[in-house]
Structures are given as structure tokens and as C-alpha cells.
C-alpha atoms as a PDB file:
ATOM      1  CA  UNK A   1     -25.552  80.749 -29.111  1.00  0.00           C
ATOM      2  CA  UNK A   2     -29.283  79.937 -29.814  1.00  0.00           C
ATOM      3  CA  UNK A   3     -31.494  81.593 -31.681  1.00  0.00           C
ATOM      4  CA  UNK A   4     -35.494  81.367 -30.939  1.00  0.00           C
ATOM      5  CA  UNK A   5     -38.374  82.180 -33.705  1.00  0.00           C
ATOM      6  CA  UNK A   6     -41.870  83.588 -32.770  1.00  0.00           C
ATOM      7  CA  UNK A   7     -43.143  79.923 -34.440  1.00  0.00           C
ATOM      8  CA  UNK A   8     -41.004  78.168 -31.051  1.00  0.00           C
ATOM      9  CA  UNK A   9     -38.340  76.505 -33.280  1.00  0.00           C
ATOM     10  CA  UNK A  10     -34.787  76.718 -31.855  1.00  0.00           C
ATOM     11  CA  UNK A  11     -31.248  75.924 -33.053  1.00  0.00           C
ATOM     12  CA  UNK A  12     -28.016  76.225 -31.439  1.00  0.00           C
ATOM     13  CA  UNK A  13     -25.057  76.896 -32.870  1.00  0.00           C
ATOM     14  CA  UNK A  14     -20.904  78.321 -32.105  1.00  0.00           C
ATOM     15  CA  UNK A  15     -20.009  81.715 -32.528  1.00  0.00           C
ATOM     16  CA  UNK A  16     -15.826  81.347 -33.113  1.00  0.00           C
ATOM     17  CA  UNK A  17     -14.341  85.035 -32.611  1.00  0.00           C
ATOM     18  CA  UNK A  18     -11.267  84.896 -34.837  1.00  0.00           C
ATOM     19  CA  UNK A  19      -8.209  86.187 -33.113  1.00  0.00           C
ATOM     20  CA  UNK A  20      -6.249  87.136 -36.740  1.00  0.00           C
ATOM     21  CA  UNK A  21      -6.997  86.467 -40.004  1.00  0.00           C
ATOM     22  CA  UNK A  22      -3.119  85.740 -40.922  1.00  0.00           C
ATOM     23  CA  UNK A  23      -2.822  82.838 -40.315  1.00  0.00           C
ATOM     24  CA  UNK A  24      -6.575  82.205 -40.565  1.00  0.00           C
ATOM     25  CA  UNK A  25      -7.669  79.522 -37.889  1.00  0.00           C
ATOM     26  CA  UNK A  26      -9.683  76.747 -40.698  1.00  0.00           C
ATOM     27  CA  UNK A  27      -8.673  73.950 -37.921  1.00  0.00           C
ATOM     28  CA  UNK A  28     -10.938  75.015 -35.680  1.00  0.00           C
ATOM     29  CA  UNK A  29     -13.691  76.155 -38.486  1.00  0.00           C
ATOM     30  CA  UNK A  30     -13.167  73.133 -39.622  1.00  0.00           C
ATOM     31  CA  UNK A  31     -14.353  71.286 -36.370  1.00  0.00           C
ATOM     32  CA  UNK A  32     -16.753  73.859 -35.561  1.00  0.00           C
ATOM     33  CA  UNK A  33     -18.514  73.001 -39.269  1.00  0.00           C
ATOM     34  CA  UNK A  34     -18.080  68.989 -38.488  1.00  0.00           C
ATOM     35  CA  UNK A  35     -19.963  69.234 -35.455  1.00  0.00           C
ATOM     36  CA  UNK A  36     -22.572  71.805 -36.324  1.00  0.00           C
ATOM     37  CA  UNK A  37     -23.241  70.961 -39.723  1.00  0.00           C
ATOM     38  CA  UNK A  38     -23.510  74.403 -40.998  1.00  0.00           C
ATOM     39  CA  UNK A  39     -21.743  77.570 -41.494  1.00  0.00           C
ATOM     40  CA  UNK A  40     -22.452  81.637 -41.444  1.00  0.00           C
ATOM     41  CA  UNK A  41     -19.792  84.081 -41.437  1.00  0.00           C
ATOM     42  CA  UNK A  42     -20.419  88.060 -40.194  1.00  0.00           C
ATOM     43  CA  UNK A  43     -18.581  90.537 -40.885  1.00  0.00           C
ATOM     44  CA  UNK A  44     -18.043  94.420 -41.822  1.00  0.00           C
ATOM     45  CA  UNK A  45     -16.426  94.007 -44.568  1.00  0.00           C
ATOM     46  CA  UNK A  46     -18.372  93.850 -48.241  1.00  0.00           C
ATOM     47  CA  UNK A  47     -19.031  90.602 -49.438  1.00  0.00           C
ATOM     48  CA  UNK A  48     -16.624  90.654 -52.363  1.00  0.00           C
ATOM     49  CA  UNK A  49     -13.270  89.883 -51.458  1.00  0.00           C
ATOM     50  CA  UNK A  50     -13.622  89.594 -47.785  1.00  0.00           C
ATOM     51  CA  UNK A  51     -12.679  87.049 -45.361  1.00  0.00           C
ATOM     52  CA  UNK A  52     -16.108  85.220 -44.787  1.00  0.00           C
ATOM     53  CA  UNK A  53     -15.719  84.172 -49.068  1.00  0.00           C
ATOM     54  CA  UNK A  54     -12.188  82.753 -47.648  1.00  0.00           C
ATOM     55  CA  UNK A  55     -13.461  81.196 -45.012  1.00  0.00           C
ATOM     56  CA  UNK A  56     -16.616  79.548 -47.048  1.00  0.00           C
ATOM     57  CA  UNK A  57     -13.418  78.791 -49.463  1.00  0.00           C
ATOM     58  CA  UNK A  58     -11.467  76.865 -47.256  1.00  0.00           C
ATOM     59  CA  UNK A  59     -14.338  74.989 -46.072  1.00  0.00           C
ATOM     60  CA  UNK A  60     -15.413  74.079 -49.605  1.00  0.00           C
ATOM     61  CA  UNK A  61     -11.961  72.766 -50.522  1.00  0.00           C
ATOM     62  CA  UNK A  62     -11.350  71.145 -47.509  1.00  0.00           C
ATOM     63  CA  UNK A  63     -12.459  68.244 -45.140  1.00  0.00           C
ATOM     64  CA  UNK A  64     -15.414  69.950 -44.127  1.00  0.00           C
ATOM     65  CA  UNK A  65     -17.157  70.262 -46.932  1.00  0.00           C
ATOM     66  CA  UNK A  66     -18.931  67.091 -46.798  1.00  0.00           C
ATOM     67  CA  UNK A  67     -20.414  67.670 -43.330  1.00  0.00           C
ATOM     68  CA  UNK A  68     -22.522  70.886 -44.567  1.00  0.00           C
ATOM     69  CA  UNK A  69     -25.997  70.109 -44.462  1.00  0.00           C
ATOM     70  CA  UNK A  70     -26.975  73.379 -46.334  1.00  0.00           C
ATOM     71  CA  UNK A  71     -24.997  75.802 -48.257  1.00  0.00           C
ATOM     72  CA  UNK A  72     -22.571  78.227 -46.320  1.00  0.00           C
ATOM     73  CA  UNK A  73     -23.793  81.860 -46.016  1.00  0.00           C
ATOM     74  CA  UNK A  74     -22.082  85.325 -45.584  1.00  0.00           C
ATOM     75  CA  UNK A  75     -23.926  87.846 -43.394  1.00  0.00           C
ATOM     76  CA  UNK A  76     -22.084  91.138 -44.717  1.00  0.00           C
ATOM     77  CA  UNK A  77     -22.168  94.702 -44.676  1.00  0.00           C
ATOM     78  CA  UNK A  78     -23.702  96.515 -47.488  1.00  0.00           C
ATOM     79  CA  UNK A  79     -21.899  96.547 -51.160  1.00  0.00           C
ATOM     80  CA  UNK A  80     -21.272 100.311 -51.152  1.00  0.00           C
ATOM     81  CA  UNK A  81     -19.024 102.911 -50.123  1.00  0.00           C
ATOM     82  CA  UNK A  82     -19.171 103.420 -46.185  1.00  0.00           C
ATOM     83  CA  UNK A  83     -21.320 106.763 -45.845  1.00  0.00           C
ATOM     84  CA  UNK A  84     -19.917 109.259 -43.714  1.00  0.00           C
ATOM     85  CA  UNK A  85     -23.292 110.178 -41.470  1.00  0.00           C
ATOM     86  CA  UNK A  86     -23.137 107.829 -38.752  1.00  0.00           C
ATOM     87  CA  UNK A  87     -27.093 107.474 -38.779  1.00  0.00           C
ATOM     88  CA  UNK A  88     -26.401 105.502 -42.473  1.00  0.00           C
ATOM     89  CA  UNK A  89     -22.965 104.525 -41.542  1.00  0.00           C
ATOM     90  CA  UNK A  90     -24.564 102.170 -39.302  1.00  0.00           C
ATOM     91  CA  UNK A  91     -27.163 100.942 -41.559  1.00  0.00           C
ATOM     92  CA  UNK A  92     -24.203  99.336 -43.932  1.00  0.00           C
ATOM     93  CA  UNK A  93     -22.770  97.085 -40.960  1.00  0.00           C
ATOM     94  CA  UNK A  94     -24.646  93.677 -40.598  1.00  0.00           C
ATOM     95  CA  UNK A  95     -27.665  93.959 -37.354  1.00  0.00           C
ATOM     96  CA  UNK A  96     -28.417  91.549 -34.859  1.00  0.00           C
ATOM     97  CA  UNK A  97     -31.800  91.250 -37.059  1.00  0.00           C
ATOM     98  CA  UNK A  98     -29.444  90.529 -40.149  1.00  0.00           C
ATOM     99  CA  UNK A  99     -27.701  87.664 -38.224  1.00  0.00           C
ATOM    100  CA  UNK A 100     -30.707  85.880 -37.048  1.00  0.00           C
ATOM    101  CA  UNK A 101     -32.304  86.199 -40.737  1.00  0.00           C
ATOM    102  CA  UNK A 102     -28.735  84.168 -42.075  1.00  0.00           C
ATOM    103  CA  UNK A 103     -29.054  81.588 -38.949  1.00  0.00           C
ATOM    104  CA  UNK A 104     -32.638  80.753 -39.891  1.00  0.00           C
ATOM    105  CA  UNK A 105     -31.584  80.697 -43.286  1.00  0.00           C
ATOM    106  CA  UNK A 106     -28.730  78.464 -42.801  1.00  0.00           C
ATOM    107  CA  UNK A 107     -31.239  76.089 -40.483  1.00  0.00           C
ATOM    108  CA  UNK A 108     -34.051  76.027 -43.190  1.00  0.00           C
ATOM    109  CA  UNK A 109     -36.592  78.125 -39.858  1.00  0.00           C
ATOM    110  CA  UNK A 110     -39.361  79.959 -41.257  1.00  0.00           C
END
């Protein structure tokens, strides 16, 4: 995946698309933070309790941790009850916009 700013920068990065969550894949997280030197998680879920903390968790206590060259980030829905009208149902879930802010983040772009 790459991501491209309005200021020309670009950075490339993996997107892994985990097939379960039990067991959780850190192996390949692992190598996928060892080579890219960074990690972002998405997800639906809210950010407390969810499976991009475990993720960030693993690679924290693990052999990756040492290769991050900034601090991991979750890209999460919203912290509050799912609304029921789909027009603010889909306001909760993490955008494509939301992404790309966390990846720039993550890069230190803009």
C-alpha cells in the first residue's frame, strides 16, 4: 500500500488481513514490523479492549519491539455505543481519511 500527501511525500507500507484472531498470527506481525519499521492497526472495534491493543501488546513484549521507529498506533472506531441510523452508524467505523491520518502519523508526514 502507499499512501501520497498533497506536499509529494510518499511511504509504503503492508496491509496484513488477519485470517482469525485465535490463534492471532504475531509471526508474521512480527516480520511485517521488522521490515517496515512501524505499526497501525484498523479496526471496528473500540479502542479499549480490542484486538489492535493486543496486537500493539504482543509487539511491545516481543522481538519486535526494538525495530519500531515510532510508537504503534490504533486507528479505531469511535468509543461509543454503535448508533442504530446507518447515516451515524457509519460515522463510528474508522474512514479511508482516518487511515491515511494514522499512516502519516505513524511516518512523522505533515
Amino acid at each position: 500500500a502507499v499512501v501520497s500527501t498533497q506536499s509529494g511525500h510518499y511511504g509504503r507500507g503492508e496491509v496484513i488481513n488477519l485470517r482469525s484472531i485465535r490463534p492471532l498470527d504475531m509471526n508474521t506481525v512480527n516480520q511485517s514490523v521488522m521490515k517496515t519499521n512501524n505499526l497501525v492497526t484498523v479496526e471496528y472495534g473500540w479502542p479499549v479492549g480490542g484486538v489492535g491493543s493486543e496486537i500493539i501488546s504482543g509487539i511491545v513484549e516481543g522481538p519486535a519491539f526494538n525495530y519500531l521507529d515510532s510508537a504503534p498506533l490504533r486507528c479505531t472506531g469511535a468509543d461509543i455505543p454503535v448508533p442504530y441510523a446507518k447515516s451515524l452508524e457509519d460515522r463510528t467505523f474508522p474512514q479511508p481519511f482516518n487511515v491515511v491520518t494514522s499512516v502519516k502519523k505513524v511516518l512523522n508526514i505533515e
